[in-house]
PDB file of N, CA and C in Angstrom:
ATOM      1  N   UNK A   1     -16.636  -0.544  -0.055  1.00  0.00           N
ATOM      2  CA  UNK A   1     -16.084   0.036  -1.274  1.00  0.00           C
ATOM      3  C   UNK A   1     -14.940  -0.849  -1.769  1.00  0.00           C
ATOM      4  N   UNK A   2     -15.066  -1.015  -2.895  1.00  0.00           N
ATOM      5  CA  UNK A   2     -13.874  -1.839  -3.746  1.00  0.00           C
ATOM      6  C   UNK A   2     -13.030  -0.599  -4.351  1.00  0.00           C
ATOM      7  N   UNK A   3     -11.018  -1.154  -3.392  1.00  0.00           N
ATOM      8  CA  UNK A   3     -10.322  -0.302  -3.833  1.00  0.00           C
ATOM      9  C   UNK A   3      -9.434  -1.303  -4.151  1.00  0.00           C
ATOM     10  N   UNK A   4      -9.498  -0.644  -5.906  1.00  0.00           N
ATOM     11  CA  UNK A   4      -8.357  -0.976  -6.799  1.00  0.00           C
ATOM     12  C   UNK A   4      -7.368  -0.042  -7.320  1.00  0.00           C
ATOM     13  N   UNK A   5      -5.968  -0.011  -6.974  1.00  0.00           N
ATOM     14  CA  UNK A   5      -5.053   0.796  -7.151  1.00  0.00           C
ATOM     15  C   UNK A   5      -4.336   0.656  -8.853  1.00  0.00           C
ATOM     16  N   UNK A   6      -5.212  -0.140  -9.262  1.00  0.00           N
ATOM     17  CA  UNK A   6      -5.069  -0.380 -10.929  1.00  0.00           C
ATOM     18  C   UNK A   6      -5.719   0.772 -11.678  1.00  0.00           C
ATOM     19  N   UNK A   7      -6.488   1.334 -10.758  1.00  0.00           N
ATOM     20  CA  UNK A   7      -7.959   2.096 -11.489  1.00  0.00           C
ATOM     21  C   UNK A   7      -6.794   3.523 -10.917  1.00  0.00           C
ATOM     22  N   UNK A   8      -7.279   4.295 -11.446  1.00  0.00           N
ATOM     23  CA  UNK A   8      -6.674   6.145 -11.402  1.00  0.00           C
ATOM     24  C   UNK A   8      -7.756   6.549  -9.806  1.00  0.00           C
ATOM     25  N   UNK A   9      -7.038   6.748  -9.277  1.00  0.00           N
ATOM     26  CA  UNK A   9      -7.681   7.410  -8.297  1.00  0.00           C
ATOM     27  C   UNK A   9      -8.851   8.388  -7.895  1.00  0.00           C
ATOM     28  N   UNK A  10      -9.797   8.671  -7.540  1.00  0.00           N
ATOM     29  CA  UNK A  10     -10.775   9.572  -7.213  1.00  0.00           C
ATOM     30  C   UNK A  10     -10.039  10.915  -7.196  1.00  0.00           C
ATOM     31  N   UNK A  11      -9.130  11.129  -6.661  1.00  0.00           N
ATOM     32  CA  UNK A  11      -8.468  12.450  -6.829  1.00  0.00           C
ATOM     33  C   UNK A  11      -7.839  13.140  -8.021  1.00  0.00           C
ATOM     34  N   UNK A  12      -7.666  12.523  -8.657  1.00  0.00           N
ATOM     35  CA  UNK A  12      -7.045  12.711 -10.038  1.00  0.00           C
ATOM     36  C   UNK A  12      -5.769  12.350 -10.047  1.00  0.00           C
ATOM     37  N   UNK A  13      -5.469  11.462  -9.249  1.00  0.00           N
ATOM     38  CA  UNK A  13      -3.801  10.796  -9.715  1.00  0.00           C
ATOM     39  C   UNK A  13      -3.398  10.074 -10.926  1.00  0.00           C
ATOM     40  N   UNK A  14      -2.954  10.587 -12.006  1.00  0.00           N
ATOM     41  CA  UNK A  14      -2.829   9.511 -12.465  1.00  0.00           C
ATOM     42  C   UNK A  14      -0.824   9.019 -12.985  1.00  0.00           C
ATOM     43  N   UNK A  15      -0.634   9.194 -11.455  1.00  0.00           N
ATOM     44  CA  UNK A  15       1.254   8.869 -11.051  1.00  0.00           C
ATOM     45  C   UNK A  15       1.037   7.761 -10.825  1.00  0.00           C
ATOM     46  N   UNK A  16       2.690   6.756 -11.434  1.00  0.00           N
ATOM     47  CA  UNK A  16       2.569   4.969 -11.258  1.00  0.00           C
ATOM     48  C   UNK A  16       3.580   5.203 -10.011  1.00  0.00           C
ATOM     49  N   UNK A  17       4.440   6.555  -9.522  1.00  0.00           N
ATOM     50  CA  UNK A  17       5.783   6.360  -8.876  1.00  0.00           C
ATOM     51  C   UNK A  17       5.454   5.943  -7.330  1.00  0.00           C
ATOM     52  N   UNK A  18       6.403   5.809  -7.014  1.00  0.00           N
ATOM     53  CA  UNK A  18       6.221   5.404  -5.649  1.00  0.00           C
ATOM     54  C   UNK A  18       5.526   5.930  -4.712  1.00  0.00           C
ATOM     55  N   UNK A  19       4.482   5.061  -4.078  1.00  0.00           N
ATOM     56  CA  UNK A  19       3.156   5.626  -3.066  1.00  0.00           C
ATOM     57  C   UNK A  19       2.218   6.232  -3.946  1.00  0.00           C
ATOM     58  N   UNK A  20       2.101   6.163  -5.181  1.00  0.00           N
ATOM     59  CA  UNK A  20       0.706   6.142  -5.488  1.00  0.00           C
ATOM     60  C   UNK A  20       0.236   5.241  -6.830  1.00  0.00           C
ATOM     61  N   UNK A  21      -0.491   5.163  -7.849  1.00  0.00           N
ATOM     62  CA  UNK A  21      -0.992   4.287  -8.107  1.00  0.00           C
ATOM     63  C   UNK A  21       0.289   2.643  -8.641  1.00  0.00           C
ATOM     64  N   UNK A  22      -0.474   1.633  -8.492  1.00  0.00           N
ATOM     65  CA  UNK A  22      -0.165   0.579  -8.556  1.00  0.00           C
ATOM     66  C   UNK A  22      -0.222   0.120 -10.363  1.00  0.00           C
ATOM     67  N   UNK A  23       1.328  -0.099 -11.208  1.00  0.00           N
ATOM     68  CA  UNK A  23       1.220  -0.400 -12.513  1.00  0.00           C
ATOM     69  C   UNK A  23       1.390  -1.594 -12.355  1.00  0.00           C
ATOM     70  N   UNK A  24       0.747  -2.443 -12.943  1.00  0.00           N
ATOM     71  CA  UNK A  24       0.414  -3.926 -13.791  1.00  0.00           C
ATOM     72  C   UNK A  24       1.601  -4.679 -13.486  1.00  0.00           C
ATOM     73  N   UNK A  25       2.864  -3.943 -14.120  1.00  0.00           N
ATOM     74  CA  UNK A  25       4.126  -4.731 -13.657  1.00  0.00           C
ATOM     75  C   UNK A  25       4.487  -4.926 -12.481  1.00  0.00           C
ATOM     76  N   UNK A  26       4.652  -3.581 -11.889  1.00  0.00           N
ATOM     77  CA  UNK A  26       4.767  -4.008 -10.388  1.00  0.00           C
ATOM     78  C   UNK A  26       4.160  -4.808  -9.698  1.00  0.00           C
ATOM     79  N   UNK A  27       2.639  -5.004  -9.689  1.00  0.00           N
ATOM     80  CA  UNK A  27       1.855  -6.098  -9.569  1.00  0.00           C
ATOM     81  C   UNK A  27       2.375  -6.917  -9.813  1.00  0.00           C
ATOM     82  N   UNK A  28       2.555  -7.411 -10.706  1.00  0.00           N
ATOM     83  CA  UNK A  28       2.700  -9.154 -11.300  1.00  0.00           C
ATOM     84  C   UNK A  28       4.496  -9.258 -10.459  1.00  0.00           C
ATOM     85  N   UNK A  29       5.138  -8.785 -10.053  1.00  0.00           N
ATOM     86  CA  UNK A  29       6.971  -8.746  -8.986  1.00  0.00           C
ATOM     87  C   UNK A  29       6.071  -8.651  -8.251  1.00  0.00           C
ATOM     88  N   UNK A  30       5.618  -8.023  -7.546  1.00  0.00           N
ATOM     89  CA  UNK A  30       5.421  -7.825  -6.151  1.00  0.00           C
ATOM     90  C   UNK A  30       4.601  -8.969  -5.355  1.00  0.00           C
ATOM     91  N   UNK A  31       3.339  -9.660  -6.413  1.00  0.00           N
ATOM     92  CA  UNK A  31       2.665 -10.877  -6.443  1.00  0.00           C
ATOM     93  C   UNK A  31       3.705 -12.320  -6.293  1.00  0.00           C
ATOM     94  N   UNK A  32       5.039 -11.903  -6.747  1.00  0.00           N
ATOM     95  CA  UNK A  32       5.173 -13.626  -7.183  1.00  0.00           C
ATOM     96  C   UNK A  32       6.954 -13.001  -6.450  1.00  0.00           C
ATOM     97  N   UNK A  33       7.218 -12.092  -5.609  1.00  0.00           N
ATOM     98  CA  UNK A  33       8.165 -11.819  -4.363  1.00  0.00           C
ATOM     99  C   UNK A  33       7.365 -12.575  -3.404  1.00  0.00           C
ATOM    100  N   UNK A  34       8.272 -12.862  -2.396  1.00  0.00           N
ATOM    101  CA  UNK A  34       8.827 -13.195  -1.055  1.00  0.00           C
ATOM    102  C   UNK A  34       7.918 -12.334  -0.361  1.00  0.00           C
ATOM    103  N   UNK A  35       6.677 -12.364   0.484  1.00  0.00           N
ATOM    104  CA  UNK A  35       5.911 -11.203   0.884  1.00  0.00           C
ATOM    105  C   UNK A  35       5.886 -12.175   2.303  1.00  0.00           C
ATOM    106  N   UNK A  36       6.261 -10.956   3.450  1.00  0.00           N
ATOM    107  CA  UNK A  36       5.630 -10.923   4.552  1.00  0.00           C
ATOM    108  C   UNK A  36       4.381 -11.069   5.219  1.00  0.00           C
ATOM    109  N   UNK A  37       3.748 -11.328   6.195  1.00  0.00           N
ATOM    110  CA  UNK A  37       2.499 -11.244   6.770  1.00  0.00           C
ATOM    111  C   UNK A  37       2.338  -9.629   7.794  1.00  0.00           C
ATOM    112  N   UNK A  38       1.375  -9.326   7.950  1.00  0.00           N
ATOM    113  CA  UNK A  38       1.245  -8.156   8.284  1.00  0.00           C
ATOM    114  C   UNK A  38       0.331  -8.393   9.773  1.00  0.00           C
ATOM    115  N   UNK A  39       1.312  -8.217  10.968  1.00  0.00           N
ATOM    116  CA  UNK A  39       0.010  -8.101  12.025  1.00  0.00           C
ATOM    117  C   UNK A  39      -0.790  -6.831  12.546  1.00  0.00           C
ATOM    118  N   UNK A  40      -0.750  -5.619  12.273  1.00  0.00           N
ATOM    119  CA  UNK A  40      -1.026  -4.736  12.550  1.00  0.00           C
ATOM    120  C   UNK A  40      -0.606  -3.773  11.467  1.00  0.00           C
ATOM    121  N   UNK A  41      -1.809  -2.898  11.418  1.00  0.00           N
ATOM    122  CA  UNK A  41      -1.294  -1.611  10.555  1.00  0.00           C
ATOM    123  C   UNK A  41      -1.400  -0.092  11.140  1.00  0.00           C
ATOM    124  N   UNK A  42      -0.635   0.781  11.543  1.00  0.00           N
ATOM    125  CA  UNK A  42      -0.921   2.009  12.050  1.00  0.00           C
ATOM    126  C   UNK A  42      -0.924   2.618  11.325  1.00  0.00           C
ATOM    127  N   UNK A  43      -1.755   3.723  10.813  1.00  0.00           N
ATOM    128  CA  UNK A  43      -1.903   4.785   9.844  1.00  0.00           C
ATOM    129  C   UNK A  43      -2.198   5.731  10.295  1.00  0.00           C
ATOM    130  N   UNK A  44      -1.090   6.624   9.849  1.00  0.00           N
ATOM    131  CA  UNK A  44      -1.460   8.523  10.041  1.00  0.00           C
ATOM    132  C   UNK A  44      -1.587   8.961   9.088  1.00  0.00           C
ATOM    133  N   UNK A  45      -2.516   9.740   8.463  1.00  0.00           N
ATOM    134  CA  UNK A  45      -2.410  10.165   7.349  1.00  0.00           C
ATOM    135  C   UNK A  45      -1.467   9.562   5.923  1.00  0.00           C
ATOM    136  N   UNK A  46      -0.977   9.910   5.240  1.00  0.00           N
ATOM    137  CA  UNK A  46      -0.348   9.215   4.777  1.00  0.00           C
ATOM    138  C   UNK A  46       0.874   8.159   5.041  1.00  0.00           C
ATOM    139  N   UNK A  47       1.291   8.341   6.348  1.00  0.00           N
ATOM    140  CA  UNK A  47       2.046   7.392   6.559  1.00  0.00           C
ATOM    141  C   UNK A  47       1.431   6.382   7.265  1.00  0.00           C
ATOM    142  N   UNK A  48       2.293   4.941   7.277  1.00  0.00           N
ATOM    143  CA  UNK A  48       2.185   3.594   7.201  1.00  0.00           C
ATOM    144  C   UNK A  48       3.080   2.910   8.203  1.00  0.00           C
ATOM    145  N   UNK A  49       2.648   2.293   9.495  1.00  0.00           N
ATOM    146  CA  UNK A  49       3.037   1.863   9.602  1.00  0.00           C
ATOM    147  C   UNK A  49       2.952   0.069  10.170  1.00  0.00           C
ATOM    148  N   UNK A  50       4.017  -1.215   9.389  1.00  0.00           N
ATOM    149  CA  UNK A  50       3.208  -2.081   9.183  1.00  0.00           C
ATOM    150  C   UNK A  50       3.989  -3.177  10.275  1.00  0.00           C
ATOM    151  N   UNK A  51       3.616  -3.649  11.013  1.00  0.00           N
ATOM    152  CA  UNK A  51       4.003  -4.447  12.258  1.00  0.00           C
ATOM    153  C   UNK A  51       4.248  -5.770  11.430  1.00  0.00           C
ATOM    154  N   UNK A  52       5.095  -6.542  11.251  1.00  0.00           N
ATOM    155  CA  UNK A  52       6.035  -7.655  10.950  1.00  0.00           C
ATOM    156  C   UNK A  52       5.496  -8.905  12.285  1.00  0.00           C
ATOM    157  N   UNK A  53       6.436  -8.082  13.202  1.00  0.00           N
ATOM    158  CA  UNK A  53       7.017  -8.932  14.485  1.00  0.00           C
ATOM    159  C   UNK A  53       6.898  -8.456  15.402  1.00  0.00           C
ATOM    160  N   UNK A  54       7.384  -9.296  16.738  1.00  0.00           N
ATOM    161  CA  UNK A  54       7.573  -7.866  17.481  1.00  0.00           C
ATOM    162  C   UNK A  54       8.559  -7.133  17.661  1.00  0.00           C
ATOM    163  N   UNK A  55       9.534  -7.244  16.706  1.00  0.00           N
ATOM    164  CA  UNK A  55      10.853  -6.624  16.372  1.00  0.00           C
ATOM    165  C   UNK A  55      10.750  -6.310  15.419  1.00  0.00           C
ATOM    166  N   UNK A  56      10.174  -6.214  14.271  1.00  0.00           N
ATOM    167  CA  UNK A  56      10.157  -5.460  13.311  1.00  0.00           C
ATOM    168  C   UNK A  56       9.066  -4.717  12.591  1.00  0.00           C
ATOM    169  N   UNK A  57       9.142  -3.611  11.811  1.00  0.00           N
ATOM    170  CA  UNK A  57       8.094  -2.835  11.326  1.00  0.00           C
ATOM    171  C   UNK A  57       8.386  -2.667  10.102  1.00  0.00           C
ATOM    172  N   UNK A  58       7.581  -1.988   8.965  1.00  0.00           N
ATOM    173  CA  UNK A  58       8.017  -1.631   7.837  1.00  0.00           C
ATOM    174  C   UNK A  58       7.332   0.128   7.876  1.00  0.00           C
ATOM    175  N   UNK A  59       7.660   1.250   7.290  1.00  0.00           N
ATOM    176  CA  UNK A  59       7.378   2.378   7.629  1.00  0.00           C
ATOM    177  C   UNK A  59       7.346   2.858   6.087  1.00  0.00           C
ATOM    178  N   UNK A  60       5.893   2.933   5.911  1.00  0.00           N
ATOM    179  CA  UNK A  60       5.878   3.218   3.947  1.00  0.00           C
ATOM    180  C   UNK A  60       5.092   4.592   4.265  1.00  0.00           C
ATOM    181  N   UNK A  61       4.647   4.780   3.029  1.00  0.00           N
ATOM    182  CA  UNK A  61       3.444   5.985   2.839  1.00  0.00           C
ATOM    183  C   UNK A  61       2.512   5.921   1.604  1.00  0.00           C
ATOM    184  N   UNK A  62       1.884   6.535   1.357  1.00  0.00           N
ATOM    185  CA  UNK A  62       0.943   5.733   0.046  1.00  0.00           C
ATOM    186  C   UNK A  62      -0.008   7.610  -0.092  1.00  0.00           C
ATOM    187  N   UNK A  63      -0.269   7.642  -0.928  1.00  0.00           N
ATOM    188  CA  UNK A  63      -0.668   9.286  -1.135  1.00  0.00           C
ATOM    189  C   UNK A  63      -1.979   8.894  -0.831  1.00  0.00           C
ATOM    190  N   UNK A  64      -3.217   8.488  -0.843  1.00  0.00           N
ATOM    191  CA  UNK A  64      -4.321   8.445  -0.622  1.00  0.00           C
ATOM    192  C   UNK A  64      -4.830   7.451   0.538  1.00  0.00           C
ATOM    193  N   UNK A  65      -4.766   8.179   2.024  1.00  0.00           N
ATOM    194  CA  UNK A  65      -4.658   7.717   3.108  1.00  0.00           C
ATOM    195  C   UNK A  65      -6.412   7.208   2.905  1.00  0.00           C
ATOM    196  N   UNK A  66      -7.411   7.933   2.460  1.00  0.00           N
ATOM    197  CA  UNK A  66      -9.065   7.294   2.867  1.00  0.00           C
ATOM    198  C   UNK A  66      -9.101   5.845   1.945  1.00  0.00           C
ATOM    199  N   UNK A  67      -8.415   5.395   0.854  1.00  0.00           N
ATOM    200  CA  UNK A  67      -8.517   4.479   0.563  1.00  0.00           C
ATOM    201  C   UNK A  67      -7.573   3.421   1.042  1.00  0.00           C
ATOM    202  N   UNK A  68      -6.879   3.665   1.451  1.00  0.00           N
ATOM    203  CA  UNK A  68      -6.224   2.754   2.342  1.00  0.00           C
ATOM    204  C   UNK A  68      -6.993   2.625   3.622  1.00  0.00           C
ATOM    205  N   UNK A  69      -7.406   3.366   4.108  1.00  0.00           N
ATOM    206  CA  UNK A  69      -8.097   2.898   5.636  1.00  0.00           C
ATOM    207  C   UNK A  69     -10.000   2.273   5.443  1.00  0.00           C
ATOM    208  N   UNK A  70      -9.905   3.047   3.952  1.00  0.00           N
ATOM    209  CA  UNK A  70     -11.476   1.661   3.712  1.00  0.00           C
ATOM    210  C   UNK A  70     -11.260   0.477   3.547  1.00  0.00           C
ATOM    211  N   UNK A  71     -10.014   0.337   2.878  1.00  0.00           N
ATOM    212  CA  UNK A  71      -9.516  -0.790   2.326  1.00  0.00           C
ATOM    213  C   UNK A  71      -9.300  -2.145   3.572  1.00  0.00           C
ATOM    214  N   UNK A  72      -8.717  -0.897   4.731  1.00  0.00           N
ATOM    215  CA  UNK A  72      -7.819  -2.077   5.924  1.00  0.00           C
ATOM    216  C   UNK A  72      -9.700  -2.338   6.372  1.00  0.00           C
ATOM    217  N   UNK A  73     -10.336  -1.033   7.140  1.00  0.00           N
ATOM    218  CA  UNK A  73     -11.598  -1.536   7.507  1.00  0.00           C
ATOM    219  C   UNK A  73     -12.629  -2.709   7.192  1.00  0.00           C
ATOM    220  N   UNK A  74     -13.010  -2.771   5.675  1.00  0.00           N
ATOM    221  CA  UNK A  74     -13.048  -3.767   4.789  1.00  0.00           C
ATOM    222  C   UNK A  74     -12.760  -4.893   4.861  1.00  0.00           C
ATOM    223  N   UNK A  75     -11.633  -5.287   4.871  1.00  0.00           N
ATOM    224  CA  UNK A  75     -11.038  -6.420   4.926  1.00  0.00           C
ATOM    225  C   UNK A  75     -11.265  -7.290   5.548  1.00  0.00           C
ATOM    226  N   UNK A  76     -11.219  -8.684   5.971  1.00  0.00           N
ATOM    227  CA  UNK A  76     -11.259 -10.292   6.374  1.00  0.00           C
ATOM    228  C   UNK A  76     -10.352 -10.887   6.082  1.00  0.00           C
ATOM    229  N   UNK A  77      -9.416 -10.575   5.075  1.00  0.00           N
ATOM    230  CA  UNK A  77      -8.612 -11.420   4.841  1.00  0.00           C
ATOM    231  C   UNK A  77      -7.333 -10.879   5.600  1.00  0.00           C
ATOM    232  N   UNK A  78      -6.346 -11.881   5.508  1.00  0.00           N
ATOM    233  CA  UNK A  78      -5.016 -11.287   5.938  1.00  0.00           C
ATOM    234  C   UNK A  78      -4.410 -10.274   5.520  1.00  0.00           C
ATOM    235  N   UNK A  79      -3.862  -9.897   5.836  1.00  0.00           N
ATOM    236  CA  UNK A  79      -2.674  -8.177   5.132  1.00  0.00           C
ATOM    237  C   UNK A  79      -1.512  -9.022   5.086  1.00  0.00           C
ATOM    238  N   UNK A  80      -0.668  -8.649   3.735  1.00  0.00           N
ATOM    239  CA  UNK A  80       0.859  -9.135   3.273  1.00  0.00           C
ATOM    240  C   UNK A  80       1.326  -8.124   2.797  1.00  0.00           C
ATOM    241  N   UNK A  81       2.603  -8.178   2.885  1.00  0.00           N
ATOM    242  CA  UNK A  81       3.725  -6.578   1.924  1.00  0.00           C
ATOM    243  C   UNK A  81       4.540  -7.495   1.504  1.00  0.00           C
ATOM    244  N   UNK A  82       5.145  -6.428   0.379  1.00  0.00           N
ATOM    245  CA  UNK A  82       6.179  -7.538  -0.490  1.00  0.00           C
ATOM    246  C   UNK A  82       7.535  -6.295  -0.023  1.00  0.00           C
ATOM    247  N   UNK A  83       7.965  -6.317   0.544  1.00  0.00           N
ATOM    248  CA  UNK A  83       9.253  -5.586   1.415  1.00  0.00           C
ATOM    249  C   UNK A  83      10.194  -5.199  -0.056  1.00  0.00           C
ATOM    250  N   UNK A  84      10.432  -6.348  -0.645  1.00  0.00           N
ATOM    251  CA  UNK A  84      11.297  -5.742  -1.667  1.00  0.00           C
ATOM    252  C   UNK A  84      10.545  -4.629  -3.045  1.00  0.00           C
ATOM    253  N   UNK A  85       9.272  -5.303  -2.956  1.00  0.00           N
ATOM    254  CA  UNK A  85       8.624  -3.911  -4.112  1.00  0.00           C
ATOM    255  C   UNK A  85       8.145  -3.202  -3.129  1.00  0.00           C
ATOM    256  N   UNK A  86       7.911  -2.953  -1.922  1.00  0.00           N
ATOM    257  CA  UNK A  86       7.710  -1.666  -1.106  1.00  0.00           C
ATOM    258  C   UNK A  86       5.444  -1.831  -1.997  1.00  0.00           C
ATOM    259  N   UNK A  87       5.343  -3.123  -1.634  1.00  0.00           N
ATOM    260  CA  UNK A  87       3.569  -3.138  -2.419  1.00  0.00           C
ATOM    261  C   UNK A  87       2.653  -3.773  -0.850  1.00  0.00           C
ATOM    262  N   UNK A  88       1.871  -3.536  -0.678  1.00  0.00           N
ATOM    263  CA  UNK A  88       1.387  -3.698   0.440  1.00  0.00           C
ATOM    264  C   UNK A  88      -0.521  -4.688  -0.186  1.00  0.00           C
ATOM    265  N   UNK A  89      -0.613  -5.587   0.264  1.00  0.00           N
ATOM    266  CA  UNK A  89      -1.848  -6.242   0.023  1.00  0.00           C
ATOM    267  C   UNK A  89      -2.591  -6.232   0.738  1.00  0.00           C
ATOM    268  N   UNK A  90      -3.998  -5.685   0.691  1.00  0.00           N
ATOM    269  CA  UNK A  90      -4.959  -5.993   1.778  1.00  0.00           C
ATOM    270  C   UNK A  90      -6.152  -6.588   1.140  1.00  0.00           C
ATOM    271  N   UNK A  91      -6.466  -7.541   1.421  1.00  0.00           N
ATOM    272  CA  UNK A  91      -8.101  -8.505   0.972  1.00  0.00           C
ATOM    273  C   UNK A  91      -7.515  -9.172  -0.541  1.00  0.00           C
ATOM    274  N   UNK A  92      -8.467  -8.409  -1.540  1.00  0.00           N
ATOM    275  CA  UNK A  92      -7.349  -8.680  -2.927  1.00  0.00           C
ATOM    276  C   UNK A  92      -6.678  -7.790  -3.385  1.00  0.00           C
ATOM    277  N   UNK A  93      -6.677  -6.500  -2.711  1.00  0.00           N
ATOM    278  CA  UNK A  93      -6.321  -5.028  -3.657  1.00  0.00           C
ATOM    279  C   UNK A  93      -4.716  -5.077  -3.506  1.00  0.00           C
ATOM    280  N   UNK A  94      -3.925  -4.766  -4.078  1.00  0.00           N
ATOM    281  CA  UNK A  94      -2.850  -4.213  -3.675  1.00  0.00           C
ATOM    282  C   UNK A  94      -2.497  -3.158  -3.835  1.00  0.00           C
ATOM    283  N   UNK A  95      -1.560  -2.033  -2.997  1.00  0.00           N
ATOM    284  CA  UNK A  95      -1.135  -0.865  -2.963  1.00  0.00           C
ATOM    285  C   UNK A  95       0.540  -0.752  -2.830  1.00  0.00           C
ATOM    286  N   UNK A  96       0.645   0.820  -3.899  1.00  0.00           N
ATOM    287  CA  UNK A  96       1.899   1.016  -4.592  1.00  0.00           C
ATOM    288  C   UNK A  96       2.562   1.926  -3.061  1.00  0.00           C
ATOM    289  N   UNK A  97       3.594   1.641  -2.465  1.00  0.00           N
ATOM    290  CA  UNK A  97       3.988   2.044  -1.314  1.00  0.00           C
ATOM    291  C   UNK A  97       5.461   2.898  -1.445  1.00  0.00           C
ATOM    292  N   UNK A  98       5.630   4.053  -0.842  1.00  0.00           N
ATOM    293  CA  UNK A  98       6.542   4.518  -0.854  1.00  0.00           C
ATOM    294  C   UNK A  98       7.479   4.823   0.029  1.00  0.00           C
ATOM    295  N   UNK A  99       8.788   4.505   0.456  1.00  0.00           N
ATOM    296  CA  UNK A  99       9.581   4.460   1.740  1.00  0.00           C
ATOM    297  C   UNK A  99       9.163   6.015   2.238  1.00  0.00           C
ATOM    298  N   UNK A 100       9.327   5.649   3.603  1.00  0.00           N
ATOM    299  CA  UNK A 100       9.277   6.241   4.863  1.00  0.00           C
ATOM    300  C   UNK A 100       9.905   7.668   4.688  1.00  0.00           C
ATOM    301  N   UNK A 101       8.864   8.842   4.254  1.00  0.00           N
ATOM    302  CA  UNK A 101       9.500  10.016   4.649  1.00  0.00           C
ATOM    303  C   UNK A 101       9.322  10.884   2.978  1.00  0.00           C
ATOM    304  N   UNK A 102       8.674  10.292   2.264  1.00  0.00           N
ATOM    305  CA  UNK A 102       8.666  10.560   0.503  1.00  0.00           C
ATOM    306  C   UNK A 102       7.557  11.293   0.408  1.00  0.00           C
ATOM    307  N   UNK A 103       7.821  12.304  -0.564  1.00  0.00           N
ATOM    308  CA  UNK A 103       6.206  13.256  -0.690  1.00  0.00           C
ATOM    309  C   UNK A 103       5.550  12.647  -1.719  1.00  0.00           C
ATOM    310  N   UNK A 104       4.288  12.124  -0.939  1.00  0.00           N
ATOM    311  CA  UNK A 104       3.468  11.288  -1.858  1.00  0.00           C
ATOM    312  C   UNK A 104       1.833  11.968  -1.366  1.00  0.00           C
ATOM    313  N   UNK A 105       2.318  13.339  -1.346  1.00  0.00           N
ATOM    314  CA  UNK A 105       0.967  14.082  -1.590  1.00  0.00           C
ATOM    315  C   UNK A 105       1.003  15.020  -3.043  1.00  0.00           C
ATOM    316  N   UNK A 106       1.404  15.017  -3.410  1.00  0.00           N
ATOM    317  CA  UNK A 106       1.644  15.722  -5.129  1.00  0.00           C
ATOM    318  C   UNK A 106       1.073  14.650  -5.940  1.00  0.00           C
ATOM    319  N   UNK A 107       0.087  14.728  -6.101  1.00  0.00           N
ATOM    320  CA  UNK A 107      -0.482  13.781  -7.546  1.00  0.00           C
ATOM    321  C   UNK A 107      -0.171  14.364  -9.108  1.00  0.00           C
ATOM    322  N   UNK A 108      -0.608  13.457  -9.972  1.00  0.00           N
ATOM    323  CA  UNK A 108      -0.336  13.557 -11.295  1.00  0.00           C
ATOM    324  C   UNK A 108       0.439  13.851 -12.112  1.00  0.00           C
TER     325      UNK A 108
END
């Protein structure tokens, strides 16, 4: 499955705020930031968590946990986050991420 966080969600989201869909602008900052490499991703339900190092993690959340975990499944390519837009990349898709602890189950 091709997941694009440009497109309105299957659920009916159609929120740009943090942890759920991904707007154009943020894209184009978050693309051309300083982005990390990602060695591991743990996911619980909506939360995120994204292994750096072995000292460091990043701890996001994203409201639509099944497209994020088709997305990681999917994938071949590397995983990157852009730490300062809180945007997380997997294959080509990127996703709109929200700090650690944010209710990003309320859509629209």
């Amino acid at each position: 499955m091709i997941v694009d966080e440009r497109q309105h969600s299957d659920a009916g989201c159609d929120s740009y705020g943090p942890g759920h869909l991904l707007h154009w602008t943020l894209w184009k900052k978050a693309a051309s930031a300083p982005c990390v490499p990602v060695t591991r991703v743990i996911q619980e339900g909506t939360s995120i968590e994204l292994v750096i190092s072995d000292r460091e993690s990043l701890h996001w959340s994203h409201h639509d946990p099944s497209k994020l975990a088709e997305a990681l499944e999917a994938t071949t390519s590397p995983i990157i986050a852009s730490p300062q837009w809180r945007a997380l990349r997997i294959g080509g898709y990127w996703f709109n991420c929200a700090p650690e602890g944010a209710d990003v189950t309320l859509c629209g």
